[in-house]
Protein backbone atom coordinates (compact mmCIF):
# COMPACT_ATOMS: atom_id res chain seq x y z
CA UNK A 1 90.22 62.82 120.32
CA UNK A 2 88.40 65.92 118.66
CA UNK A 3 91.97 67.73 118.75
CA UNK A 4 93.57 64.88 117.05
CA UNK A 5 91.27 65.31 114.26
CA UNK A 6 91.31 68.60 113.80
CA UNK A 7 94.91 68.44 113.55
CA UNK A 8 95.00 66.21 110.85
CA UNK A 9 92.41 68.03 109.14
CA UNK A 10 95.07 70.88 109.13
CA UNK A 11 98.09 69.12 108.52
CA UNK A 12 96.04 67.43 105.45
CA UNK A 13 95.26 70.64 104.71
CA UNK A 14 98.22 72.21 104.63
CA UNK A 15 100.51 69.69 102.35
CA UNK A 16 98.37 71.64 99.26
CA UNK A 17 98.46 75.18 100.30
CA UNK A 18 100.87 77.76 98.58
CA UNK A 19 100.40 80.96 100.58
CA UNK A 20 101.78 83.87 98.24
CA UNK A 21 103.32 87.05 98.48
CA UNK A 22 104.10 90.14 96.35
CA UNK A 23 107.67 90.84 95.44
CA UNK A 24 107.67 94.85 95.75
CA UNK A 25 110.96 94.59 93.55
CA UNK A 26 109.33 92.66 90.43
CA UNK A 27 106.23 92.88 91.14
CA UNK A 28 105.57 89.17 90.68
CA UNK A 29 103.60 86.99 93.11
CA UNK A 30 105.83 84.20 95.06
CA UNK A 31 105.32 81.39 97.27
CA UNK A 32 106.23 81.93 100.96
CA UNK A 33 108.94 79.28 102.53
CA UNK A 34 108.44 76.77 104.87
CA UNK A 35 105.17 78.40 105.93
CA UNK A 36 103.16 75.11 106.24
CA UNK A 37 105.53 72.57 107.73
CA UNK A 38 106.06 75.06 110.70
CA UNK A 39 102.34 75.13 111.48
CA UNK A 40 102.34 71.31 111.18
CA UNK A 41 105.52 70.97 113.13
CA UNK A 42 103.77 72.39 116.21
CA UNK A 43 100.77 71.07 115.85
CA UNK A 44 102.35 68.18 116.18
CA UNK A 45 103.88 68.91 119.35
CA UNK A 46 100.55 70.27 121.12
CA UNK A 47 98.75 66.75 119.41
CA UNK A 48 101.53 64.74 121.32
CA UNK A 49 101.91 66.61 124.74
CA UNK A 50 97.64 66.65 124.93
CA UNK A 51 97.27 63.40 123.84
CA UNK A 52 99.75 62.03 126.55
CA UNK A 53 97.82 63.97 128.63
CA UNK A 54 94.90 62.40 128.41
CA UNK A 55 96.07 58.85 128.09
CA UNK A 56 97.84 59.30 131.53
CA UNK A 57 95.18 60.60 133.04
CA UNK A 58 92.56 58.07 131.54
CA UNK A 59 94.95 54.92 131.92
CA UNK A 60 96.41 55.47 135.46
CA UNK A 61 94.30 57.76 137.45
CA UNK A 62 92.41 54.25 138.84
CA UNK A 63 95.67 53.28 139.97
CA UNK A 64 97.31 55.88 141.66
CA UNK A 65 95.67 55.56 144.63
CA UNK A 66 97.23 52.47 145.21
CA UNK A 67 100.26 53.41 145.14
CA UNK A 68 103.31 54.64 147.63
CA UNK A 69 103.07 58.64 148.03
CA UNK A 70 106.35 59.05 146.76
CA UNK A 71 104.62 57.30 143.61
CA UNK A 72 101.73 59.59 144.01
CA UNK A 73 104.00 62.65 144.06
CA UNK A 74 106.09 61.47 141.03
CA UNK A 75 102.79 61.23 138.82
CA UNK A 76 101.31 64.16 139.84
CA UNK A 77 104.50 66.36 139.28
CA UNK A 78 104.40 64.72 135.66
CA UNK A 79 101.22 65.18 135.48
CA UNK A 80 101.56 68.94 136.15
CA UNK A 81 104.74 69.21 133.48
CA UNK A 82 102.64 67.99 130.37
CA UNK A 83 100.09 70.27 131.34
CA UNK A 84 102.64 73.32 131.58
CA UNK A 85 103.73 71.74 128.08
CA UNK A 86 100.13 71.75 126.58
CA UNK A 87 99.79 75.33 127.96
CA UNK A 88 103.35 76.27 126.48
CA UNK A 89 102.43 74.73 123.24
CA UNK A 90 98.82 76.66 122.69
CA UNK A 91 100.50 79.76 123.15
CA UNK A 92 102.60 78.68 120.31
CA UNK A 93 99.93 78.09 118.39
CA UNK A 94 98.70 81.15 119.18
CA UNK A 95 101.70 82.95 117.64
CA UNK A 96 100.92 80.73 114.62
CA UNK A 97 97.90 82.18 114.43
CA UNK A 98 99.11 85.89 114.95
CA UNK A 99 100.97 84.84 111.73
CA UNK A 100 97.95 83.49 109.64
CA UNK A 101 96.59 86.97 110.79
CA UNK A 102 99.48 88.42 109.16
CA UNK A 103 99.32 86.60 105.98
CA UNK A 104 95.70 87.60 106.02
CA UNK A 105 96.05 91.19 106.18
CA UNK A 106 98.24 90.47 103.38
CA UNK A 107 96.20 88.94 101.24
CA UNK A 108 93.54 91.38 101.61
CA UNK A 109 96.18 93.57 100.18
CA UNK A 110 96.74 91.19 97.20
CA UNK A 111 93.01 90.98 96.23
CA UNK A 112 92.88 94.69 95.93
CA UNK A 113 95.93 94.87 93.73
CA UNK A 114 94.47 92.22 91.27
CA UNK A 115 91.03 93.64 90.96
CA UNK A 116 89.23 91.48 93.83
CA UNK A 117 87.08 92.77 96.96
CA UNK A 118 88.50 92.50 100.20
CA UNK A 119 87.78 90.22 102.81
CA UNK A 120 86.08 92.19 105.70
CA UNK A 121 86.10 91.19 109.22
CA UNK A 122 82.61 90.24 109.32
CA UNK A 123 82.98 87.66 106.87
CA UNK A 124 86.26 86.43 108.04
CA UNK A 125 84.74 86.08 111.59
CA UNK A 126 81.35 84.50 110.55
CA UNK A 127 83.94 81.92 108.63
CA UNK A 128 86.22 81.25 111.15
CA UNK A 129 84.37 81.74 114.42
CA UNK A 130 82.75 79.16 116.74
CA UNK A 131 83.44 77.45 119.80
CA UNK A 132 84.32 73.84 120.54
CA UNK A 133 82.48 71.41 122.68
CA UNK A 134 84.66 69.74 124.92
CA UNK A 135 83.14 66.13 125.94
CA UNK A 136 82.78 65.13 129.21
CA UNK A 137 86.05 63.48 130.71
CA UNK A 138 85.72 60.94 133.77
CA UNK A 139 88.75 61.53 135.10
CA UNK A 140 89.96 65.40 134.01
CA UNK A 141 89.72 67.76 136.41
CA UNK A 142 87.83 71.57 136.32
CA UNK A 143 91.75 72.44 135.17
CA UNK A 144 92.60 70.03 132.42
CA UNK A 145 89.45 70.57 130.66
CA UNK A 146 90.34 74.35 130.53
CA UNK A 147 93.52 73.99 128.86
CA UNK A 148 92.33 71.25 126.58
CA UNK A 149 89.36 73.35 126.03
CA UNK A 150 91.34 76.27 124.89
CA UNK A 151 93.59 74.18 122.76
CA UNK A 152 90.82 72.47 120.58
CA UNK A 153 89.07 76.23 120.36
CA UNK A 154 92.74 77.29 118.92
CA UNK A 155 92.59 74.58 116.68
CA UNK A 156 89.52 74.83 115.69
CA UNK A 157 90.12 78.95 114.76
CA UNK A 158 93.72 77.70 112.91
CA UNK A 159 91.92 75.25 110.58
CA UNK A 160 89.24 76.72 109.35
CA UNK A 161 91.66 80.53 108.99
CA UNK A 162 93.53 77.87 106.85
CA UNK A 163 90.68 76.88 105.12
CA UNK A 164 89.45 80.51 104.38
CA UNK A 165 92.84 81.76 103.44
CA UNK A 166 93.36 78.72 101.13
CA UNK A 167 90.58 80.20 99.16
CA UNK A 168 91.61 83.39 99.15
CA UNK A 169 94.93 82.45 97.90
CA UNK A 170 93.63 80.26 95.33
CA UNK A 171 91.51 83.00 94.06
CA UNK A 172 94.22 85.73 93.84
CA UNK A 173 96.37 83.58 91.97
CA UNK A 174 93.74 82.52 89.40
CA UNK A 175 93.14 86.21 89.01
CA UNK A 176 96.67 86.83 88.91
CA UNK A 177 96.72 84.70 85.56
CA UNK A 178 93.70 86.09 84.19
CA UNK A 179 94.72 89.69 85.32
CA UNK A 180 98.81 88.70 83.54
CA UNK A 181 96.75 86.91 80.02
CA UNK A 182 94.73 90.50 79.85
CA UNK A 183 97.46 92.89 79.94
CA UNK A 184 99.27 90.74 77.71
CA UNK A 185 96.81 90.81 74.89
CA UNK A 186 95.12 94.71 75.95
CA UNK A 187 95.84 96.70 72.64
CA UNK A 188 97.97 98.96 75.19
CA UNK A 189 100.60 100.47 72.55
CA UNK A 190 101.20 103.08 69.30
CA UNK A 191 100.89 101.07 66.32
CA UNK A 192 103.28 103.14 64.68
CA UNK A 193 105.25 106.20 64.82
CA UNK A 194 103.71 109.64 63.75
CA UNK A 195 101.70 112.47 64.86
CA UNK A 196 98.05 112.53 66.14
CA UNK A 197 95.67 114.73 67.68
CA UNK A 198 93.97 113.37 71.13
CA UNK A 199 90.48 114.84 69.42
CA UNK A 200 90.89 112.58 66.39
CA UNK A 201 88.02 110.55 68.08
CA UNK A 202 84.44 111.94 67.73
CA UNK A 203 82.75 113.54 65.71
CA UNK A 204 84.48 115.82 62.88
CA UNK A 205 84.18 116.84 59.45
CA UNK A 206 85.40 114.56 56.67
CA UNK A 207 88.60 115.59 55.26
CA UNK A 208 87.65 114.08 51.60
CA UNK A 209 83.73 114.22 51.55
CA UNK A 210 83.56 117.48 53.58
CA UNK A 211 80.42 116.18 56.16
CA UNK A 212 80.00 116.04 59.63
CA UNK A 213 80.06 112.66 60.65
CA UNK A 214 81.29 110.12 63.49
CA UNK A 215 84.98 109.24 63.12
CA UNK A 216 85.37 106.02 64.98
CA UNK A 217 89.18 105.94 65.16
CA UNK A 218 92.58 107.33 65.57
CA UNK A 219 94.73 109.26 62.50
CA UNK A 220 98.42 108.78 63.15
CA UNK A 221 100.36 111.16 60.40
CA UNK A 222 103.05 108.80 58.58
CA UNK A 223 104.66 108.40 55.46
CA UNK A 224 104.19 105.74 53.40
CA UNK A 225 105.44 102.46 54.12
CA UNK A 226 105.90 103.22 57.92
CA UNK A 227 105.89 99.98 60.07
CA UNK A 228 102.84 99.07 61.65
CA UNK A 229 102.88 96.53 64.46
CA UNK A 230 99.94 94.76 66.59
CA UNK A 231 99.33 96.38 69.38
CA UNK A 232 98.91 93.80 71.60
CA UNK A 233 98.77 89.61 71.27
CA UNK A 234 96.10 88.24 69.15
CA UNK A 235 94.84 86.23 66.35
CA UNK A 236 94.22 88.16 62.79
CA UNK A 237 90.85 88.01 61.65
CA UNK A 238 91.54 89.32 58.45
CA UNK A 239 94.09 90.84 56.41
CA UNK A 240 94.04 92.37 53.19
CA UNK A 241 91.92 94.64 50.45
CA UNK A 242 88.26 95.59 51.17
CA UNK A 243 86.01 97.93 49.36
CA UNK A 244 84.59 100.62 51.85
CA UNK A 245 86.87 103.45 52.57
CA UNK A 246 89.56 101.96 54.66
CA UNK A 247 91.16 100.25 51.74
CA UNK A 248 93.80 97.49 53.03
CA UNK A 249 93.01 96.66 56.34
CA UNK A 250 94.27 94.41 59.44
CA UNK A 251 92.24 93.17 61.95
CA UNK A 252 93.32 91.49 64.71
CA UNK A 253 91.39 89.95 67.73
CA UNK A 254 93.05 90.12 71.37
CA UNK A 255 90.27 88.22 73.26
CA UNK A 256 88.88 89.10 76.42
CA UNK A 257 86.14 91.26 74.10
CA UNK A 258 89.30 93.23 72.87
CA UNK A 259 89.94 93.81 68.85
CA UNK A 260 92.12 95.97 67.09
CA UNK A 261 91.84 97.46 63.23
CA UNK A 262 94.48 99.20 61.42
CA UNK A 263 93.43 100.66 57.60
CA UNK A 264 94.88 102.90 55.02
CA UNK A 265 97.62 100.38 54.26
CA UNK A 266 99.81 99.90 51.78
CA UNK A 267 101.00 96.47 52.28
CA UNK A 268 99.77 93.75 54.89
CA UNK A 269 102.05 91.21 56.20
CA UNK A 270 99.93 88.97 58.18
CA UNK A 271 97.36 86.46 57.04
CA UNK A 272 94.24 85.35 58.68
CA UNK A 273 94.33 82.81 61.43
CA UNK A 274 98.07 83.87 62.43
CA UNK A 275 98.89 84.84 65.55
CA UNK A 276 100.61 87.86 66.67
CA UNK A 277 102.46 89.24 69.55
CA UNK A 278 102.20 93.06 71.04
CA UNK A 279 105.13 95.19 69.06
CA UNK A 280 104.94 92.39 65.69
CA UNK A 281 105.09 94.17 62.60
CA UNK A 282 102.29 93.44 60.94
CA UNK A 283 102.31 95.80 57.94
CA UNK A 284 103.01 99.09 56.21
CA UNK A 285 101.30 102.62 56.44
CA UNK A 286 100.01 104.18 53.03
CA UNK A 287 96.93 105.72 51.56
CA UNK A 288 94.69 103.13 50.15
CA UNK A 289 91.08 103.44 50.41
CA UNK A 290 89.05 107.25 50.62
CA UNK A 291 91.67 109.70 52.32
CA UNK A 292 93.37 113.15 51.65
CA UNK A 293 96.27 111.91 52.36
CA UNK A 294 99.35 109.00 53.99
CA UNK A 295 98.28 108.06 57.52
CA UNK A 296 97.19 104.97 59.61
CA UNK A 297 93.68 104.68 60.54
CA UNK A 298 93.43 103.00 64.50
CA UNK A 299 91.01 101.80 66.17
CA UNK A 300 90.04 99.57 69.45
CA UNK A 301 87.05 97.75 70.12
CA UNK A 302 85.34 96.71 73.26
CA UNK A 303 82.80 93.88 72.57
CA UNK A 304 82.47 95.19 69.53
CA UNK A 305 81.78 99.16 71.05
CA UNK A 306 84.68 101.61 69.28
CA UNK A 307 86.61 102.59 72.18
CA UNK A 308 88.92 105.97 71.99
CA UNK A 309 92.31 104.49 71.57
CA UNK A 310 93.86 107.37 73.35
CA UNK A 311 92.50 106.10 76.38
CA UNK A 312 95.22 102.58 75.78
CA UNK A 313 97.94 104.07 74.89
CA UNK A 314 100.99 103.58 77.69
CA UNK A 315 102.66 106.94 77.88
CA UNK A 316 102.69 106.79 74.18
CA UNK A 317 104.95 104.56 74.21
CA UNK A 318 105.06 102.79 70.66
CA UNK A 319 105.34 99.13 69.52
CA UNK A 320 108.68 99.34 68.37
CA UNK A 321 109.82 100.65 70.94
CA UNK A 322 108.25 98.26 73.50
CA UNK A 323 109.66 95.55 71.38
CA UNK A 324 113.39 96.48 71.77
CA UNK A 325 112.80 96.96 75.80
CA UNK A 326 111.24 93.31 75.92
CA UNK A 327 114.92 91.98 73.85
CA UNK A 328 116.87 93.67 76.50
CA UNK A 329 115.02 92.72 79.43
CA UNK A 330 113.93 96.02 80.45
């Protein structure tokens, strides 16, 4: 009864696995339909013709030669009609399979577009390869073990495919959310409208003290009392007046290693320990703090390395901007 508990394995198996695709429209992941009962449905049907199979064979094959031919003949054209049906059935299951192939292929797909490595074919075979060992049956002829044989191999390939894919699956979707929580809170946007240059970040001479030195940030040209809005979602880590050269100062952490800082200000509108969302106005442009004149002062940082924030901006598209897109669903 190997068959019989392999299928159970599967069918056990299969009541918790969500195999996902990719909506090319939305780009959002989403559960296939009806996948698993079909695979359970005729696995059901191959479990039922083999194991009638074998309890004909094993419960009247002592008996048949006591019986009248006609008998005889009856039986043995039965006989040959559930093993056409267990052959009929594996190649069902091989179709089945063709279709966990399919959903294989494209979840190798998947993993690449959230960030994960493919599964190759080595692996995959090495996971799902193997052979059955078919015990020895007293009354089954050179013929029955073949097909049952071939059926509990098939089985044996579906379930663990099933297995291997259910990890796969599981995987993508965790990264999915990861992947969905970092975008979210990336500092991906203009804090505010105004001009920059894309060389702001480096080194450069100090428009007040007239050195060479490291500029660490981004310049955005704007009058006073521009809005200023968090870049992406995040908790603020401080807000208010400090005594080096940025003057008023916001500073917002994103997680995932990500933090955001936004000087010069005239007025801050967010207090530390709130939490803000990407496009959030969080305060006003000005000219506190050493400068030559009204601008914001940007800048991202990667586990605490400055980071060029050229490099996350969208198409420069701005905060406010985003903002109104997300209210109309764009």
């Amino acid at each position: 009864m190997g068959l019989l508990k392999k299928l159970v394995k599967i069918i056990r198996m299969l009541r918790h696995v969500r195999f996902i695709m990719i909506s090319d429209a939305t780009m959002r992941l989403k559960e296939v339909k009806h996948f698993a009962p079909k695979v359970i449905l005729v696995g059901i049907l191959i479990a039922l013709g083999t194991v009638g199979t074998i309890v004909f064979i094993n419960h009247f094959a002592n008996d048949i030669f006591g019986l009248s031919s006609d008998k005889v003949s009856l039986l043995t054209a039965e006989n040959r009609a559930l093993k056409d049906q267990v052959k009929h059935l594996t190649t069902e299951m091989g179709d089945v399979q063709e279709t966990i192939e399919k959903l294989a292929e494209r979840g190798n797909e998947l993993r690449l577009l959230v960030d994960l490595k493919v599964i190759d074919d080595e692996t995959r075979q090495a996971a799902i390869g193997g052979s059955a060992q078919m015990p020895t049956q007293k009354y089954l002829g050179n013929d029955a073990i073949s097909i049952l044989q071939e059926s509990q191999e098939l089985m044996g390939r579906i379930s663990r495919e099933v297995s291997l894919q259910k990890v796969s699956y599981d995987e993508i979707r965790k990264r999915y959310d990861y992947n969905a929580g970092l975008f979210q809170h990336l500092p991906a946007v203009k804090p505010a409208k105004g001009f920059y240059s894309i060389n702001g970040f480096g080194m450069r001479v100090h428009p007040v003290l007239r050195v060479y030195r490291m500029h660490e940030g981004l310049d955005i040209i704007a009058d006073v009392g521009t809005d200023v809005y968090a870049t992406g979602d995040g908790v603020v880590r401080f807000g208010g007046k400090t005594l080096g050269g940025y003057g008023n100062v916001v500073d917002i952490s994103h997680g995932f290693g990500y933090s955001s800082l936004y000087a010069h200000l005239s007025k801050v509108l967010v207090r530390p320990g709130q939490r803000v969302k990407r496009g959030e106005l969080i305060a006003k442009t000005g000219r506190s703090g050493l400068v030559s004149g009204p601008h914001l002062h940007y800048e991202v940082r990667l586990n605490g390395r400055k980071q060029n924030p050229v490099d996350f901006f969208f198409d420069d598209v701005d905060a406010a901007r985003y903002r109104t897109q997300l209210a109309q669903g764009k």
